[in-house]
Protein backbone atom coordinates (compact mmCIF):
# COMPACT_ATOMS: atom_id res chain seq x y z
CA UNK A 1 -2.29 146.41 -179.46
CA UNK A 2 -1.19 143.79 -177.19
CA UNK A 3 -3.36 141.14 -178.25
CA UNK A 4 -2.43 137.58 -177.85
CA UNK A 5 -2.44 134.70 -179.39
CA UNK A 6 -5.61 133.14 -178.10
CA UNK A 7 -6.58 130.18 -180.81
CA UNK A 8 -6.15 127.09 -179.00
CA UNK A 9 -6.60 124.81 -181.72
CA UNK A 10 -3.65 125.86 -183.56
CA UNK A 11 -0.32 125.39 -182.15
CA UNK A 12 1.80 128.38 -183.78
CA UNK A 13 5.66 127.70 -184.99
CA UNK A 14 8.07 129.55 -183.50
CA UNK A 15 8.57 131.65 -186.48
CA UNK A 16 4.78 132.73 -186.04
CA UNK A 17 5.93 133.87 -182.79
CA UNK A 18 8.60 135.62 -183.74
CA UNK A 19 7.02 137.46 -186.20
CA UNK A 20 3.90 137.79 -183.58
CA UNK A 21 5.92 139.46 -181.15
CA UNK A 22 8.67 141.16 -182.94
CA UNK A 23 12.44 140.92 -182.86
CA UNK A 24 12.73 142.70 -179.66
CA UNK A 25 10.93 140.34 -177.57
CA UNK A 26 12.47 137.68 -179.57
CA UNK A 27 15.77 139.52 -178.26
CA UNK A 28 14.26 139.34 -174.89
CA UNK A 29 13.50 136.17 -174.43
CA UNK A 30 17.08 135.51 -175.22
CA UNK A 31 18.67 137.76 -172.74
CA UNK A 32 16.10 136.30 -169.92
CA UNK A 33 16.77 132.43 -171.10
CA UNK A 34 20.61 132.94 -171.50
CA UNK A 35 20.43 134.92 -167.82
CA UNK A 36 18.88 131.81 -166.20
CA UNK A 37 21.08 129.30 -168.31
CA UNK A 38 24.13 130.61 -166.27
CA UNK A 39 22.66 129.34 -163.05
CA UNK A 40 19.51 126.60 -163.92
CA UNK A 41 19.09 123.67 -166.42
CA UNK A 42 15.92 125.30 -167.53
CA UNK A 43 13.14 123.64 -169.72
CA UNK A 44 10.78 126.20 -171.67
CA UNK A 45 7.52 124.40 -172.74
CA UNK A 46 5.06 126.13 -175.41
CA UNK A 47 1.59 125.60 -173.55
CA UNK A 48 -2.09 127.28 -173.68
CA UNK A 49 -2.48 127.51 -169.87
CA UNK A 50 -5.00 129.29 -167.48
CA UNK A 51 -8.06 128.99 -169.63
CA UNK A 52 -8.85 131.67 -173.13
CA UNK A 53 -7.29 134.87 -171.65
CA UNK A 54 -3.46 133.98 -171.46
CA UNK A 55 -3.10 132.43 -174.82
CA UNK A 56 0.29 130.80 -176.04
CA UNK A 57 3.31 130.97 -174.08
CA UNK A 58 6.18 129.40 -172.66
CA UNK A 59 6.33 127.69 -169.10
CA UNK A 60 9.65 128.24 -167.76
CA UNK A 61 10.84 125.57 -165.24
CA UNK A 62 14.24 124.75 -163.33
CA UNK A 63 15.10 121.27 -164.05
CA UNK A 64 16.38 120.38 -160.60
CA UNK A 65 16.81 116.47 -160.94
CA UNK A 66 16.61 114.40 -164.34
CA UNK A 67 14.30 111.82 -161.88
CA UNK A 68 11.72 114.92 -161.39
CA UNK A 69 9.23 116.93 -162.68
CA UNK A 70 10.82 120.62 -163.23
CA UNK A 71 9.97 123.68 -160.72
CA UNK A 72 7.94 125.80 -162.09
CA UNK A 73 9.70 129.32 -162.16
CA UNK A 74 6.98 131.69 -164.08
CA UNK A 75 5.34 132.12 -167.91
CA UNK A 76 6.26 134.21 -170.84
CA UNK A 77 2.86 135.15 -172.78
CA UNK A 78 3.22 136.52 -176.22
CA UNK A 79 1.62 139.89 -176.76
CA UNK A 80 1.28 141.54 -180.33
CA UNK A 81 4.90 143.40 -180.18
CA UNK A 82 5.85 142.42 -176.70
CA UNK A 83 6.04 139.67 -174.14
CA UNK A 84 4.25 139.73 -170.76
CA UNK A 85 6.05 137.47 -167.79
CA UNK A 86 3.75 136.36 -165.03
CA UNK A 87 5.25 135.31 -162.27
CA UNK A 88 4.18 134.63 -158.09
CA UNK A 89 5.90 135.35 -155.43
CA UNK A 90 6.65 136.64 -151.78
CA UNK A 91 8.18 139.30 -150.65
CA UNK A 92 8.27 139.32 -146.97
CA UNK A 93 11.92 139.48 -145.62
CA UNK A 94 14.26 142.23 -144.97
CA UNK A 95 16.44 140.80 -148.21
CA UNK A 96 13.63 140.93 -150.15
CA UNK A 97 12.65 144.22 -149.22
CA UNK A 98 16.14 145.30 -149.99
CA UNK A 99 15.21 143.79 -153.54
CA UNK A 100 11.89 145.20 -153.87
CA UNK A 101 13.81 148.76 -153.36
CA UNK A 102 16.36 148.06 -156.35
CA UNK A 103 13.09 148.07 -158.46
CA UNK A 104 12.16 150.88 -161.15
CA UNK A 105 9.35 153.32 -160.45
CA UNK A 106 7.04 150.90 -163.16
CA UNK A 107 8.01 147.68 -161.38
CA UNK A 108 7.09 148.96 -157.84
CA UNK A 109 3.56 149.78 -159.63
CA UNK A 110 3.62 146.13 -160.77
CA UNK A 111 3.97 144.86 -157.66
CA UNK A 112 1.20 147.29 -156.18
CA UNK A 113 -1.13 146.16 -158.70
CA UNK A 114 -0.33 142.40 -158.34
CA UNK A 115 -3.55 140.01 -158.71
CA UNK A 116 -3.54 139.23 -154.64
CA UNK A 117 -3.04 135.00 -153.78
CA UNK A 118 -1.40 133.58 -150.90
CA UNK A 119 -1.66 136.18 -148.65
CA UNK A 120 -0.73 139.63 -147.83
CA UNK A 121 2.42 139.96 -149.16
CA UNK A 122 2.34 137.46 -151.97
CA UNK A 123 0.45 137.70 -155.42
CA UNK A 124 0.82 137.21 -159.40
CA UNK A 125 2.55 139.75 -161.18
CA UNK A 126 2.02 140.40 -165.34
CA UNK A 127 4.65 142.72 -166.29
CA UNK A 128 4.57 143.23 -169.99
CA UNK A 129 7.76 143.81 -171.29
CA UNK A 130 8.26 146.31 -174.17
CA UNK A 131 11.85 146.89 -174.39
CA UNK A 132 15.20 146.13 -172.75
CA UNK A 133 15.47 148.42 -169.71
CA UNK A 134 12.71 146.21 -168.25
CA UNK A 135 14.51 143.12 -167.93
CA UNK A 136 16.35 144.73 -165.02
CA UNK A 137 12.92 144.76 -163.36
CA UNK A 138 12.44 141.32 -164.15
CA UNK A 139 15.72 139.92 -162.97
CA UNK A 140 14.78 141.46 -159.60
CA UNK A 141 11.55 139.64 -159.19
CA UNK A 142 13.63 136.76 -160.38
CA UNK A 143 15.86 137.28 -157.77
CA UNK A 144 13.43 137.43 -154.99
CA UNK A 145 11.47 134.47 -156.03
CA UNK A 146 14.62 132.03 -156.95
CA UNK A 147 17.06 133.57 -154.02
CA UNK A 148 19.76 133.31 -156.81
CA UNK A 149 21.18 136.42 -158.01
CA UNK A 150 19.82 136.41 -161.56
CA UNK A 151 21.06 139.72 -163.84
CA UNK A 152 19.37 140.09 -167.03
């Protein structure tokens, strides 16, 4: 369970991901791209990043200026029934402490288990995303890295 899609030399449709992933992460990625929509011109790219492990996913960027390349907010990877957003980030200040707080019991352990980069408090997180109740999670790491309030 939970495999990806890892062949590189064919570039899937988006109704192969759909039906890789299932309607709920379709759902998912809905609720998370119409979330940022309300604040950011976003730009989702399909790409086969980070070498064979990571497989096919979206980069999501904020377009900030039509003269520049778009910031680079974090990935959604497509897992077999499920999507898993990878994201790095800080959390260092007393606001986003506060943040880090608001999280669930599972996204604290996210955070805990981050892959370390940048320093003590800093590091990748993959938070595979299952159902809807996680998004919550996921708007709060959004929150902290962006410094926009960001509800999913």
């Amino acid at each position: 369970m939970y495999e990806r899609m890892l062949n590189k030399q064919v570039v899937p449709t988006e109704d192969e991901i759909n039906e890789f992933i299932g309607k709920k992460s379709v759902e998912n990625i809905e609720s998370i791209k119409k979330s940022l929509e309300k604040i950011y011109k976003i730009n989702l790219v399909l790409r086969f990043p980070y070498g064979n492990k990571y497989g096919w996913g979206y980069r999501v960027a904020q377009i900030v200026n039509l003269n520049r390349k778009p910031k680079y907010l974090f990935d959604i990877f497509f897992e077999k029934g499920s999507i898993n957003v990878m994201c790095r980030l800080k959390i260092e200040t007393e606001e986003e402490i506060e943040k880090y707080n608001k999280l669930t019991e599972e996204g604290k352990k996210y955070w805990e288990n981050r892959y370390p980069c940048g320093g003590e408090n800093s590091g990748w997180i993959k938070y595979r995303v299952i159902n809807k109740s996680q998004l919550k999670d996921i708007g709060i790491f959004l929150n902290i890295k962006t410094k926009m309030e960001i509800k999913i």
